[in-house]
PDB file of N, CA and C in Angstrom:
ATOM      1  N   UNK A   1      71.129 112.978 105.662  1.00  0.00           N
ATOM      2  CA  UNK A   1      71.635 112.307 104.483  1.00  0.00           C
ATOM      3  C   UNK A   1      73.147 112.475 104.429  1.00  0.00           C
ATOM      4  N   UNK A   2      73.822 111.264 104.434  1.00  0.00           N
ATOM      5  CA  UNK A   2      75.222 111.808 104.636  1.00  0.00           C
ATOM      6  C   UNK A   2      75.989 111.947 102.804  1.00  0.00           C
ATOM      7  N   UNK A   3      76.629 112.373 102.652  1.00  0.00           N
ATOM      8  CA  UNK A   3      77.652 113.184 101.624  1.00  0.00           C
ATOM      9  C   UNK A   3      78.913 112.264 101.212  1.00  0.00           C
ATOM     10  N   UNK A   4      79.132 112.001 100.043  1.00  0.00           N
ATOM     11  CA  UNK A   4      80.934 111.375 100.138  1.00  0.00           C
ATOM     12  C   UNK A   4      81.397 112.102  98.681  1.00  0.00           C
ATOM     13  N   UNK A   5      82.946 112.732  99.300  1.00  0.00           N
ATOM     14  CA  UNK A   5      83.791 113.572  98.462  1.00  0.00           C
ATOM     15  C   UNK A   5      85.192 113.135  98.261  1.00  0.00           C
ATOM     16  N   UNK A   6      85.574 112.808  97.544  1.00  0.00           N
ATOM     17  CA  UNK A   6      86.642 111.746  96.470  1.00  0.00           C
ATOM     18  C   UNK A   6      88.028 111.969  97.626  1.00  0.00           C
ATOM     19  N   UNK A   7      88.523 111.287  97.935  1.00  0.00           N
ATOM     20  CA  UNK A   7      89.874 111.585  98.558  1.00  0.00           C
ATOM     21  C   UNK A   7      90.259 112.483  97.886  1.00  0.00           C
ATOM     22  N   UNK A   8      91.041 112.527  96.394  1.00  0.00           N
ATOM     23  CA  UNK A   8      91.602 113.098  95.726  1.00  0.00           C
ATOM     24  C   UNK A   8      90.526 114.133  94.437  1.00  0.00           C
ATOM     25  N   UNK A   9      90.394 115.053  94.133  1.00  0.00           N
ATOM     26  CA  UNK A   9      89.270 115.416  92.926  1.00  0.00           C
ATOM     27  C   UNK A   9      90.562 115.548  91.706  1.00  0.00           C
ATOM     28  N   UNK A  10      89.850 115.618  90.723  1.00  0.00           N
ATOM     29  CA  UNK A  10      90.299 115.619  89.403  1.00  0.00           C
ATOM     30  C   UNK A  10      90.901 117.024  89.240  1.00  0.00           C
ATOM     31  N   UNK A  11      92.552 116.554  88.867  1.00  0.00           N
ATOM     32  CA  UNK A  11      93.033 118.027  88.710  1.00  0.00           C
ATOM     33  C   UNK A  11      94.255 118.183  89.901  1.00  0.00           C
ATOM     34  N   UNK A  12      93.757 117.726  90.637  1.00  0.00           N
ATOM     35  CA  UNK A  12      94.356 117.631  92.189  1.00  0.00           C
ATOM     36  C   UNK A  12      95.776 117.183  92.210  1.00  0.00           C
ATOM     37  N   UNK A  13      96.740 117.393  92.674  1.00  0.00           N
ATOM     38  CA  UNK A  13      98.404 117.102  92.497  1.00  0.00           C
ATOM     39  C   UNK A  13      98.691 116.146  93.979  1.00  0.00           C
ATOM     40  N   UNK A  14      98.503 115.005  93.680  1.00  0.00           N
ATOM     41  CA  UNK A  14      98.543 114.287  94.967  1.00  0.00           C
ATOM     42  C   UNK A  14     100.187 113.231  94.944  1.00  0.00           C
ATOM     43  N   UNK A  15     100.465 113.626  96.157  1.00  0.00           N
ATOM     44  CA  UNK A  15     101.832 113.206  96.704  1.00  0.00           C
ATOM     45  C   UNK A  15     101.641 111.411  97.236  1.00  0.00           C
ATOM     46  N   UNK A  16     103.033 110.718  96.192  1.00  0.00           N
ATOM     47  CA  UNK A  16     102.757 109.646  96.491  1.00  0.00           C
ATOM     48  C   UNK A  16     104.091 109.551  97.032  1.00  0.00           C
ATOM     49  N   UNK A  17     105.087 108.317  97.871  1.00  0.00           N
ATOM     50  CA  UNK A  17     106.037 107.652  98.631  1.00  0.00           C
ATOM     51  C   UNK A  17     106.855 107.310  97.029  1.00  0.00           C
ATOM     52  N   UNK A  18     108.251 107.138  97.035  1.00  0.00           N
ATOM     53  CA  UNK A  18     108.914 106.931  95.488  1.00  0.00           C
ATOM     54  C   UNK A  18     109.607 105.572  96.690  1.00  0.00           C
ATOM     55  N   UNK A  19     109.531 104.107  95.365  1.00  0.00           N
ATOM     56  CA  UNK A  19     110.028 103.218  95.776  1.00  0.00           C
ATOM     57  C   UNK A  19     110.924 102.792  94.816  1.00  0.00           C
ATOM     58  N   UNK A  20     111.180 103.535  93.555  1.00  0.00           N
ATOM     59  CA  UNK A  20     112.158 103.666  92.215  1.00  0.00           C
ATOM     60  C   UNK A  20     112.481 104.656  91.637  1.00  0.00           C
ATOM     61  N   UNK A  21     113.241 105.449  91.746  1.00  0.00           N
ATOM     62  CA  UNK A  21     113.921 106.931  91.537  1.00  0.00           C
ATOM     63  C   UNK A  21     113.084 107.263  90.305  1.00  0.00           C
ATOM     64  N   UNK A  22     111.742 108.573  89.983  1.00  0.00           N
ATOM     65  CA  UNK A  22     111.725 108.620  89.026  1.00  0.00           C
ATOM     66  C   UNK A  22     111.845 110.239  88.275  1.00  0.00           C
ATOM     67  N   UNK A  23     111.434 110.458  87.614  1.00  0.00           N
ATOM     68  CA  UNK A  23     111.972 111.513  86.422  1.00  0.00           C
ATOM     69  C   UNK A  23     110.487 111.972  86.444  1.00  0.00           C
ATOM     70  N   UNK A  24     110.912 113.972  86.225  1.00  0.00           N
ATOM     71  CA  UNK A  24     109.946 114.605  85.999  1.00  0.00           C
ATOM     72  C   UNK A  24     109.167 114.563  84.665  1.00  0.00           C
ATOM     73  N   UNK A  25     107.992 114.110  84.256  1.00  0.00           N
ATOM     74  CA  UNK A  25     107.380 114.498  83.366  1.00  0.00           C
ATOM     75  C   UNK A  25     107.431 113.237  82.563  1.00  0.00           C
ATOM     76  N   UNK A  26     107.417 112.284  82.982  1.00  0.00           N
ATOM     77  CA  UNK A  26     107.477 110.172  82.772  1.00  0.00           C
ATOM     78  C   UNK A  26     106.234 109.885  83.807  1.00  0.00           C
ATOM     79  N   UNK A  27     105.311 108.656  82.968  1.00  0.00           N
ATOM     80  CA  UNK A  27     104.417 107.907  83.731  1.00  0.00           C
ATOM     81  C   UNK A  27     105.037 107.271  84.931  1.00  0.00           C
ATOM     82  N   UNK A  28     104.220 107.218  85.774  1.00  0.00           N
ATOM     83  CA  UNK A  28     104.430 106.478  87.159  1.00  0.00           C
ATOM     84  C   UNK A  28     103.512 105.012  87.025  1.00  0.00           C
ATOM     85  N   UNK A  29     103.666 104.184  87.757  1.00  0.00           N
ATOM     86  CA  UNK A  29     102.841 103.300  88.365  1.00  0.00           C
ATOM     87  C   UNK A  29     103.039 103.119  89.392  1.00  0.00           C
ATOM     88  N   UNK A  30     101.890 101.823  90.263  1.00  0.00           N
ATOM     89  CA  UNK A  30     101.666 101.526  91.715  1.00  0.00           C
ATOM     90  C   UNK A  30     103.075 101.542  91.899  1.00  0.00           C
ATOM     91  N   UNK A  31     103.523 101.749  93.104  1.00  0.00           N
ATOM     92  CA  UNK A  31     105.395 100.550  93.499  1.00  0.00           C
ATOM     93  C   UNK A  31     104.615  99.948  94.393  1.00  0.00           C
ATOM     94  N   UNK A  32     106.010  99.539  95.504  1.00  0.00           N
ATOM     95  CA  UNK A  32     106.128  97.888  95.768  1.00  0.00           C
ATOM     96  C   UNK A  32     105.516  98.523  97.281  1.00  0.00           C
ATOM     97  N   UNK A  33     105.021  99.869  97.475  1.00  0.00           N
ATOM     98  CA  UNK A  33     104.241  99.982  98.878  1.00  0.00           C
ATOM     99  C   UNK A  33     102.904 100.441  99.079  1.00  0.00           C
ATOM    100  N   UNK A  34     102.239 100.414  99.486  1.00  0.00           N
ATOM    101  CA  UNK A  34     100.932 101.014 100.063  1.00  0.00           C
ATOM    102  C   UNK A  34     101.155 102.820  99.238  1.00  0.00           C
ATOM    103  N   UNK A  35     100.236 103.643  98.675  1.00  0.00           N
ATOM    104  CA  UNK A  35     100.616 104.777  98.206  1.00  0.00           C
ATOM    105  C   UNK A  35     101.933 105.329  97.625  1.00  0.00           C
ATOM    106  N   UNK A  36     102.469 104.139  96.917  1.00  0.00           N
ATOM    107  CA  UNK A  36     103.780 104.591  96.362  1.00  0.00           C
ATOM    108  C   UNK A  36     103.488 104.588  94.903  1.00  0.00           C
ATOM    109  N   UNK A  37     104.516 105.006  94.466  1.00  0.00           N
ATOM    110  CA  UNK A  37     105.284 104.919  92.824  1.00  0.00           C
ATOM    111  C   UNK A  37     106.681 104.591  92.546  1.00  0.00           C
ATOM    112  N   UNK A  38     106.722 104.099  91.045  1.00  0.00           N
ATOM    113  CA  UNK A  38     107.746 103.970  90.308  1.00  0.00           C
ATOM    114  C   UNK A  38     107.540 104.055  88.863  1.00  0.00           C
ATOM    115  N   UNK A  39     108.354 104.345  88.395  1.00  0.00           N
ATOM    116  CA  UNK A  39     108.197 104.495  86.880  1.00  0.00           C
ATOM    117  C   UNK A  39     107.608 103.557  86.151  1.00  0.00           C
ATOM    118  N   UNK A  40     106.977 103.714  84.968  1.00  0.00           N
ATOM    119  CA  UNK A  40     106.288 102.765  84.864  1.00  0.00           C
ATOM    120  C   UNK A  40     106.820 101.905  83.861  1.00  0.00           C
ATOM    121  N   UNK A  41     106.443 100.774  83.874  1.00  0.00           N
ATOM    122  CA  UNK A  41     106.828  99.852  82.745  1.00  0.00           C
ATOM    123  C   UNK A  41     106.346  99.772  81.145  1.00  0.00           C
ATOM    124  N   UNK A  42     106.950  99.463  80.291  1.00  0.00           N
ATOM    125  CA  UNK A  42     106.006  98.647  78.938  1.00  0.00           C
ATOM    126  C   UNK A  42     104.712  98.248  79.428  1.00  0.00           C
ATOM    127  N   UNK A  43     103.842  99.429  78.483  1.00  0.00           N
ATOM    128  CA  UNK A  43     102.266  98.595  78.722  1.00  0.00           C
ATOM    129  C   UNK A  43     102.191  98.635  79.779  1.00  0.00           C
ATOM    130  N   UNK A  44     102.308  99.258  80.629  1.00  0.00           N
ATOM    131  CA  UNK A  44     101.755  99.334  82.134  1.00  0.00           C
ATOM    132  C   UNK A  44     100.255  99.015  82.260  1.00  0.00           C
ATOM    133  N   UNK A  45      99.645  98.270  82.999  1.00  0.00           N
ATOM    134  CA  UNK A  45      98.243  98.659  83.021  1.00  0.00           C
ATOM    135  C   UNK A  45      98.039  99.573  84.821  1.00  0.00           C
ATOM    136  N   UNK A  46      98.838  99.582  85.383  1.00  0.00           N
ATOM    137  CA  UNK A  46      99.268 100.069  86.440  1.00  0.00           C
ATOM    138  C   UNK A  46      99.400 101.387  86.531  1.00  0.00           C
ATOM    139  N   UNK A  47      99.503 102.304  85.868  1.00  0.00           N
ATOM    140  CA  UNK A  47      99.832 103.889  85.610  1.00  0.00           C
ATOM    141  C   UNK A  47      98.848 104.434  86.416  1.00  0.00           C
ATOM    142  N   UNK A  48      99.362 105.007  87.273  1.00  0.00           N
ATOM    143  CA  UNK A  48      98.743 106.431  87.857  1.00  0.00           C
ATOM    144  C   UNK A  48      99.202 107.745  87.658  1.00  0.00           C
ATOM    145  N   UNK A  49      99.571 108.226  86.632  1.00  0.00           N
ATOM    146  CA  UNK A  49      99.664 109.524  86.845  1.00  0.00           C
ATOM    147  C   UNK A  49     101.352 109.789  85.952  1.00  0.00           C
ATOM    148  N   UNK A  50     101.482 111.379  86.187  1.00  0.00           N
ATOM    149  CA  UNK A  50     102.672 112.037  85.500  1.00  0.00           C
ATOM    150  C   UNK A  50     103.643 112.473  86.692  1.00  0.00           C
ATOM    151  N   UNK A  51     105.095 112.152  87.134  1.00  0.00           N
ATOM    152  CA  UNK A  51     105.764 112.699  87.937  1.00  0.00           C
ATOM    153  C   UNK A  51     105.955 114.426  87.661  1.00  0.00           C
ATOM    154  N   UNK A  52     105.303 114.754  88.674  1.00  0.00           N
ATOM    155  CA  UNK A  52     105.845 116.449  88.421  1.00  0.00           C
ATOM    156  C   UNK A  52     107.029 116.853  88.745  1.00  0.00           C
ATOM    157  N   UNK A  53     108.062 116.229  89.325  1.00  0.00           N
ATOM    158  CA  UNK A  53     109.579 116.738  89.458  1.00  0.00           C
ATOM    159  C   UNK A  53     110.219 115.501  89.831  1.00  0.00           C
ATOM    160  N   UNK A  54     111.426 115.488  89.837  1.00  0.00           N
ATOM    161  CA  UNK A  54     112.346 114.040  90.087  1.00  0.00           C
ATOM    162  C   UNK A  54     112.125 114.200  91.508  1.00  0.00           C
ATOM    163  N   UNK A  55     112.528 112.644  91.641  1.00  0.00           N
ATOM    164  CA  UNK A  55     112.393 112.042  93.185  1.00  0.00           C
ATOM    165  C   UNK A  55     113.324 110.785  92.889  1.00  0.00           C
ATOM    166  N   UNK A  56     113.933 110.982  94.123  1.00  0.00           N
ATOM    167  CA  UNK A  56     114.960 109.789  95.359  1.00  0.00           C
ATOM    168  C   UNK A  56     113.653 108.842  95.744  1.00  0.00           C
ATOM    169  N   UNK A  57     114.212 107.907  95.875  1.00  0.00           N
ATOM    170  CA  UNK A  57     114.014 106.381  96.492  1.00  0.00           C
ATOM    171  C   UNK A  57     113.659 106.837  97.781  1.00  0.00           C
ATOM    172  N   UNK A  58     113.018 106.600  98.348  1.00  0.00           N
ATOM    173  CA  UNK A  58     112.628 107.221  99.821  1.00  0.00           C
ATOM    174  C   UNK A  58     112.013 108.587  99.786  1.00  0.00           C
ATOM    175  N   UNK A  59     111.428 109.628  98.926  1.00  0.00           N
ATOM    176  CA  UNK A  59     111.276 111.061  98.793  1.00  0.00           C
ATOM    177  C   UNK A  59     109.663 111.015  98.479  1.00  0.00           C
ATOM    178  N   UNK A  60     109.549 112.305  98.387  1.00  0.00           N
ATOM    179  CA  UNK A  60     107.834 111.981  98.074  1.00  0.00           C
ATOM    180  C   UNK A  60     107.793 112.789  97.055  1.00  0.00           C
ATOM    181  N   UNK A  61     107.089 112.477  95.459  1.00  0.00           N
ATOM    182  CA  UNK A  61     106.736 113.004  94.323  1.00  0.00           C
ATOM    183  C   UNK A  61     105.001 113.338  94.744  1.00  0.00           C
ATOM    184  N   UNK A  62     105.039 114.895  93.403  1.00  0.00           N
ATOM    185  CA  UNK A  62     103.624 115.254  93.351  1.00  0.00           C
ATOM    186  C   UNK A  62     103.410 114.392  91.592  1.00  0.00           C
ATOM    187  N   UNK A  63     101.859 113.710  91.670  1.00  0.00           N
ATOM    188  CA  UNK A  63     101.563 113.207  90.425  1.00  0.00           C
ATOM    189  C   UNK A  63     100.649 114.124  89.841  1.00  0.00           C
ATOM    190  N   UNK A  64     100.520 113.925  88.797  1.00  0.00           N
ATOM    191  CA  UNK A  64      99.249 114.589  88.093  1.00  0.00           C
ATOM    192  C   UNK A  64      98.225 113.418  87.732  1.00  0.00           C
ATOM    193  N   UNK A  65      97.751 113.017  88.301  1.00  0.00           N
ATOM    194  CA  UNK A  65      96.478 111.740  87.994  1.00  0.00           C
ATOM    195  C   UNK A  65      95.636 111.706  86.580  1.00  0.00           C
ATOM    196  N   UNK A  66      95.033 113.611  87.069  1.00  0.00           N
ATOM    197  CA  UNK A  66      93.985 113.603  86.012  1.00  0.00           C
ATOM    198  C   UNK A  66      92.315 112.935  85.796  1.00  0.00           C
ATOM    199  N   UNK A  67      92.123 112.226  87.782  1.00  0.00           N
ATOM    200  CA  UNK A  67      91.080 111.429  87.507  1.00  0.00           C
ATOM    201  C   UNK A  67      90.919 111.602  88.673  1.00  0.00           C
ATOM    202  N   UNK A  68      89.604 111.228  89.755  1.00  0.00           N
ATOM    203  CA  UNK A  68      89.966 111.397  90.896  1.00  0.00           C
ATOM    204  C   UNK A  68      90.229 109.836  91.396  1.00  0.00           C
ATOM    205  N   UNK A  69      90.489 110.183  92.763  1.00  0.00           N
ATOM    206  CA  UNK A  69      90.641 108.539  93.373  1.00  0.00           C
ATOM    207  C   UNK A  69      90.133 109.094  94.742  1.00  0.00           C
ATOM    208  N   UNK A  70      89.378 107.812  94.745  1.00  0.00           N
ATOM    209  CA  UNK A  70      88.206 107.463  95.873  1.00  0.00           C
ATOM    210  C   UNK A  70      88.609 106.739  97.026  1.00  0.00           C
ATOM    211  N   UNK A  71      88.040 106.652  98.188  1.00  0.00           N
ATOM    212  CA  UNK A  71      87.748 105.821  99.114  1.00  0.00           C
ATOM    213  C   UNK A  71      87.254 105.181  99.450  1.00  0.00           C
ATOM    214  N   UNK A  72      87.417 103.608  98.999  1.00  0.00           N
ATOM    215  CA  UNK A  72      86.057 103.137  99.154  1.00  0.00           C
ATOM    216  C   UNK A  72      86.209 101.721 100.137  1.00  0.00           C
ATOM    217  N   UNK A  73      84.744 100.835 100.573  1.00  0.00           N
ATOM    218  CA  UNK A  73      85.188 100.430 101.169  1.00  0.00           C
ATOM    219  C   UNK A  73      85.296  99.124 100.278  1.00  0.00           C
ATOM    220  N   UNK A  74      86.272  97.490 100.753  1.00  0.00           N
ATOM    221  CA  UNK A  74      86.566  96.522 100.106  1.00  0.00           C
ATOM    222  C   UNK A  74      85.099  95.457 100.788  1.00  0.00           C
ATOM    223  N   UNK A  75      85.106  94.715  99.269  1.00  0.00           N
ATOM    224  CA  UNK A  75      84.290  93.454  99.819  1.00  0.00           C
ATOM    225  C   UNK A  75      84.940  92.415 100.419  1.00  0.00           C
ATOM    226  N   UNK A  76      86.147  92.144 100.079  1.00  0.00           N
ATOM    227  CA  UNK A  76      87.599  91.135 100.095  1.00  0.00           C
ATOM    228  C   UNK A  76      88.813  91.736 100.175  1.00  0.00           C
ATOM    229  N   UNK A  77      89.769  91.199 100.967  1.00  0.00           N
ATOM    230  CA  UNK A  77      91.021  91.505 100.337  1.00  0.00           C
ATOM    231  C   UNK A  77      91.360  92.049  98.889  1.00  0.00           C
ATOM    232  N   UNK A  78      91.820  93.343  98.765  1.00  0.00           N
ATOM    233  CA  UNK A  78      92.351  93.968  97.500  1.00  0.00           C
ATOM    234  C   UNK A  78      93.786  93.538  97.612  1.00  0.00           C
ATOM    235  N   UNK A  79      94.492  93.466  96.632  1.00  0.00           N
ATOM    236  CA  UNK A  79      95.917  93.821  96.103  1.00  0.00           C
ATOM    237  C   UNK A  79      95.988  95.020  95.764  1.00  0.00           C
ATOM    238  N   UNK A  80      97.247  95.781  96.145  1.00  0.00           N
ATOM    239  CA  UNK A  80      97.746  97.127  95.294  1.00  0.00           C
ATOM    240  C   UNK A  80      98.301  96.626  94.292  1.00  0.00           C
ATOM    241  N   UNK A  81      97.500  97.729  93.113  1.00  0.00           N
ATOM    242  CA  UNK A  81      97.912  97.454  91.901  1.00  0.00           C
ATOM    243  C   UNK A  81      97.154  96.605  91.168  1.00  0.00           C
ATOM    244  N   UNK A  82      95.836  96.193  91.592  1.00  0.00           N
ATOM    245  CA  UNK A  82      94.863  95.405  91.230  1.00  0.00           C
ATOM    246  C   UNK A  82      93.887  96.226  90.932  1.00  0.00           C
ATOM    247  N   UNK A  83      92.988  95.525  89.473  1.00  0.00           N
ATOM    248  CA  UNK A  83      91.908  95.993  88.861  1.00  0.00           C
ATOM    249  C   UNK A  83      90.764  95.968  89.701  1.00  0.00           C
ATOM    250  N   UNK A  84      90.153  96.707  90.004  1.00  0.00           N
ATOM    251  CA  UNK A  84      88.511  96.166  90.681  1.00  0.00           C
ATOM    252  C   UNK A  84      87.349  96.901  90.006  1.00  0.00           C
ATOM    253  N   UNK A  85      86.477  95.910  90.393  1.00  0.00           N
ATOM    254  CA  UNK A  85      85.086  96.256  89.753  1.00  0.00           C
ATOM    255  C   UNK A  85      84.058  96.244  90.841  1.00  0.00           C
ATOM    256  N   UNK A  86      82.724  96.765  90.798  1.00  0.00           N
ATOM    257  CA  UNK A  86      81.793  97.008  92.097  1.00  0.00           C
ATOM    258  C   UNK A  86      81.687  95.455  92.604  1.00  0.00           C
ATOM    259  N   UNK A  87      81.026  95.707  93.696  1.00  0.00           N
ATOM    260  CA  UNK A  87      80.850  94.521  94.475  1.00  0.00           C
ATOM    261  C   UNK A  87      79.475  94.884  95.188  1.00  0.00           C
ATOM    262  N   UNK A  88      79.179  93.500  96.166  1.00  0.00           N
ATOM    263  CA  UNK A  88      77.973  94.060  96.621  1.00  0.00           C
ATOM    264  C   UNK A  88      77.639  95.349  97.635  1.00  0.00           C
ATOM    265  N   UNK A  89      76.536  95.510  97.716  1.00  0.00           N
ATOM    266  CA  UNK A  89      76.425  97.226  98.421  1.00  0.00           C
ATOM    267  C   UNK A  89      77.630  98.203  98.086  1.00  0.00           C
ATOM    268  N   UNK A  90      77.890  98.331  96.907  1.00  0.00           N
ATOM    269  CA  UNK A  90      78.728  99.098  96.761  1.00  0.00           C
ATOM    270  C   UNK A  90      80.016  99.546  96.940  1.00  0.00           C
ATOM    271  N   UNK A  91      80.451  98.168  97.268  1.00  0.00           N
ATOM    272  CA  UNK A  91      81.511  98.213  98.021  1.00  0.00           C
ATOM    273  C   UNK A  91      82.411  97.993  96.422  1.00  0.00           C
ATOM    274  N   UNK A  92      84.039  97.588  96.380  1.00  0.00           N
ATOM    275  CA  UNK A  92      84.563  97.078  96.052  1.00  0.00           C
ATOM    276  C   UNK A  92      85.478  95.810  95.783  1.00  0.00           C
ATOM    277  N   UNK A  93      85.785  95.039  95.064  1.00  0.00           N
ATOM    278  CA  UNK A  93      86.443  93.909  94.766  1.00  0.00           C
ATOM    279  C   UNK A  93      87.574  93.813  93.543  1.00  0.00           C
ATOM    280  N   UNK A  94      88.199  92.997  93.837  1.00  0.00           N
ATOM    281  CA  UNK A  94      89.540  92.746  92.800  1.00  0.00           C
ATOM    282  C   UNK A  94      88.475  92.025  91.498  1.00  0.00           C
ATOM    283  N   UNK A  95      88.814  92.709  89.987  1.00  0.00           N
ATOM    284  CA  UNK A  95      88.153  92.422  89.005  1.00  0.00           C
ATOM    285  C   UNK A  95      88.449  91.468  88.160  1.00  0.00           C
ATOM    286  N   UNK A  96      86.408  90.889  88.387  1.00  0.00           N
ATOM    287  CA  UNK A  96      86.811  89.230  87.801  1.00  0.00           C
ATOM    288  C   UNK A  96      86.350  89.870  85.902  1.00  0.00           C
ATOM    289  N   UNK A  97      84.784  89.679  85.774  1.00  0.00           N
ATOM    290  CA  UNK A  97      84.217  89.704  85.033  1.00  0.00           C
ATOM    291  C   UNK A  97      83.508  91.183  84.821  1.00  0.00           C
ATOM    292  N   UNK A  98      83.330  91.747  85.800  1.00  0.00           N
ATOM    293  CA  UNK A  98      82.387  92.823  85.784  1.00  0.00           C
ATOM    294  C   UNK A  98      83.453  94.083  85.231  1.00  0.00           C
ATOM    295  N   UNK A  99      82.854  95.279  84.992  1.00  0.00           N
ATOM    296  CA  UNK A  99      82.993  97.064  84.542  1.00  0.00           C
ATOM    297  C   UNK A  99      84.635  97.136  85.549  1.00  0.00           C
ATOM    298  N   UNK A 100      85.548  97.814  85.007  1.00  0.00           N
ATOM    299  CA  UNK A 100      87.066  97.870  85.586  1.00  0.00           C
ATOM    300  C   UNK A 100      86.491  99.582  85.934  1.00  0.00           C
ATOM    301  N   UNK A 101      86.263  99.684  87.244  1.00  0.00           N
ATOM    302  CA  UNK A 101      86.074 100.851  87.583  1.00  0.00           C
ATOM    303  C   UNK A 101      87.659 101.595  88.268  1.00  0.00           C
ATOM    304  N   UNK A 102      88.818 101.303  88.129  1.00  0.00           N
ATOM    305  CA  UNK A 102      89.443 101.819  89.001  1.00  0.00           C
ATOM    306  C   UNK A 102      90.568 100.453  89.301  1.00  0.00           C
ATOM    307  N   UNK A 103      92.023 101.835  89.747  1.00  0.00           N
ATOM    308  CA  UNK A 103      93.210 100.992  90.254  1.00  0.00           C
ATOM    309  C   UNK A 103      93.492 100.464  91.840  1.00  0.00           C
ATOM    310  N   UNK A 104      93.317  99.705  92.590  1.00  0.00           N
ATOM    311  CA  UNK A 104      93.923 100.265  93.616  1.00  0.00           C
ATOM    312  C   UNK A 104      95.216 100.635  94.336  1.00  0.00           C
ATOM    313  N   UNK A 105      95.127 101.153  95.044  1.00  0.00           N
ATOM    314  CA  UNK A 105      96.615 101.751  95.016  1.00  0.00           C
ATOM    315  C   UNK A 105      97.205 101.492  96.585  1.00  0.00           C
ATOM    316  N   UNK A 106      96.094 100.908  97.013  1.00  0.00           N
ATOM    317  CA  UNK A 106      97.039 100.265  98.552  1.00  0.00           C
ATOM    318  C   UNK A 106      96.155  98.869  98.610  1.00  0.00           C
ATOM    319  N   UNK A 107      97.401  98.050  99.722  1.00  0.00           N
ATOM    320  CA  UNK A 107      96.700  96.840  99.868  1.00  0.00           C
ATOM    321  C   UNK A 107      95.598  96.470 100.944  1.00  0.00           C
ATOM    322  N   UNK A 108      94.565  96.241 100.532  1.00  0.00           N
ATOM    323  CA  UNK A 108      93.553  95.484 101.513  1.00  0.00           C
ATOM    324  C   UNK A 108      93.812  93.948 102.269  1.00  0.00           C
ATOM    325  N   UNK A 109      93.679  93.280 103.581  1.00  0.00           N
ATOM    326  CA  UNK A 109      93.803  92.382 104.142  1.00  0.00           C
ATOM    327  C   UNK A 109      92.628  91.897 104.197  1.00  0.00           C
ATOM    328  N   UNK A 110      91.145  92.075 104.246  1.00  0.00           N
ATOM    329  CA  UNK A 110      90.298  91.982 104.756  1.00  0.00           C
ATOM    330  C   UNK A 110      88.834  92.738 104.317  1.00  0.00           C
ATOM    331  N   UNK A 111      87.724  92.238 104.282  1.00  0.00           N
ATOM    332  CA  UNK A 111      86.474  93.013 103.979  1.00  0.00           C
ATOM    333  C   UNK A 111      86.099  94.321 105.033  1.00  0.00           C
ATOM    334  N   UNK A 112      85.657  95.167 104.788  1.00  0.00           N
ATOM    335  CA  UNK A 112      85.245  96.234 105.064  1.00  0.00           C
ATOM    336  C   UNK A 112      86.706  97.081 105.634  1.00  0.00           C
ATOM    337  N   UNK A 113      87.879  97.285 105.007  1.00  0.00           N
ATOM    338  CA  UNK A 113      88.849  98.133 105.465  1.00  0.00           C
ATOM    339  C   UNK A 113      88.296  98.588 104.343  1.00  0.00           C
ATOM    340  N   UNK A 114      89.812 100.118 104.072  1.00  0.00           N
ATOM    341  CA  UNK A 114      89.671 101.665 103.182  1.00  0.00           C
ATOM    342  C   UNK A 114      90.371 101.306 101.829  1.00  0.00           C
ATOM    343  N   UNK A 115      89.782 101.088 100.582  1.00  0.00           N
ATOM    344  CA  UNK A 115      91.113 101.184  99.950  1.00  0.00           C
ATOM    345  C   UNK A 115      90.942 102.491  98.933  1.00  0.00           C
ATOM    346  N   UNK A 116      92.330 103.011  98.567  1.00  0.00           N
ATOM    347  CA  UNK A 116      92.161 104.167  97.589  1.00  0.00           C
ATOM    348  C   UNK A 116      91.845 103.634  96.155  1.00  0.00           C
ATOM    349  N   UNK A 117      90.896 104.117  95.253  1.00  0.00           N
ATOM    350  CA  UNK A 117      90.999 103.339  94.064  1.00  0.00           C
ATOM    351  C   UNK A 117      91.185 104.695  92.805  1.00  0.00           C
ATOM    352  N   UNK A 118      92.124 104.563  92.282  1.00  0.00           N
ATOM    353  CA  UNK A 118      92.327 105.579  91.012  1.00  0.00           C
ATOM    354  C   UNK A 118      91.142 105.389  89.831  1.00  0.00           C
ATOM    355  N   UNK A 119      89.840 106.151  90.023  1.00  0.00           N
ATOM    356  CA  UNK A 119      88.717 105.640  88.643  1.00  0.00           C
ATOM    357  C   UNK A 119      89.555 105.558  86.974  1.00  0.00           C
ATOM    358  N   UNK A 120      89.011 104.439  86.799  1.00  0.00           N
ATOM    359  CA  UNK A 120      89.518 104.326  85.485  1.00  0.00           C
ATOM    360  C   UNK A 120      88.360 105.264  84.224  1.00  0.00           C
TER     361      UNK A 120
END
């Protein structure tokens, strides 16, 4: 019987890529790369997490999430920074109508690649 254990668990201080200089102890959201951040905007619906110390444009920040984020696999092409909801066999999809389980936080090209998804 095989086992699956969250990329990230809840609690966990996970290091993202900074693509907008940000400030310790300010919301983050997705940025403009695969596992990055930037500060976050008005109303973000994008937020992942709390910067734990300042970071340079090019540097790598630790976040505080607070949730875990998974690995899962895509039914379709994801966007980073896109809502998704389950899909068939369990997979994932960018969210139409269905339960907003989660952010993703890198981009998918294609069905059955990895994407990370932050549970909402």
């Amino acid at each position: 019987m095989a086992q699956y254990v969250p990329a990230f668990r809840p609690g966990e201080t996970v290091t993202f890529d900074v693509t907008t200089a940000v400030v310790a102890g300010r919301y983050v959201e997705v940025g403009s790369a695969d596992r990055s951040v930037a500060p976050a905007g008005a109303v973000s619906l994008k937020v992942v997490g709390v910067a734990g110390h300042d970071a340079a444009v090019g540097d790598k920040v630790s976040v505080e999430t607070g949730k875990p984020i998974d690995l899962i696999l895509c039914a379709a092409a994801v966007a980073r920074g896109a809502r998704v909801e389950a899909a068939a066999a369990g997979k994932c999809q960018t969210r139409t109508t269905g339960q907003d389980v989660g952010l993703a936080l890198n981009t998918t090209t294609a069905a059955d690649q990895l994407v990370y998804v932050l549970r909402s």
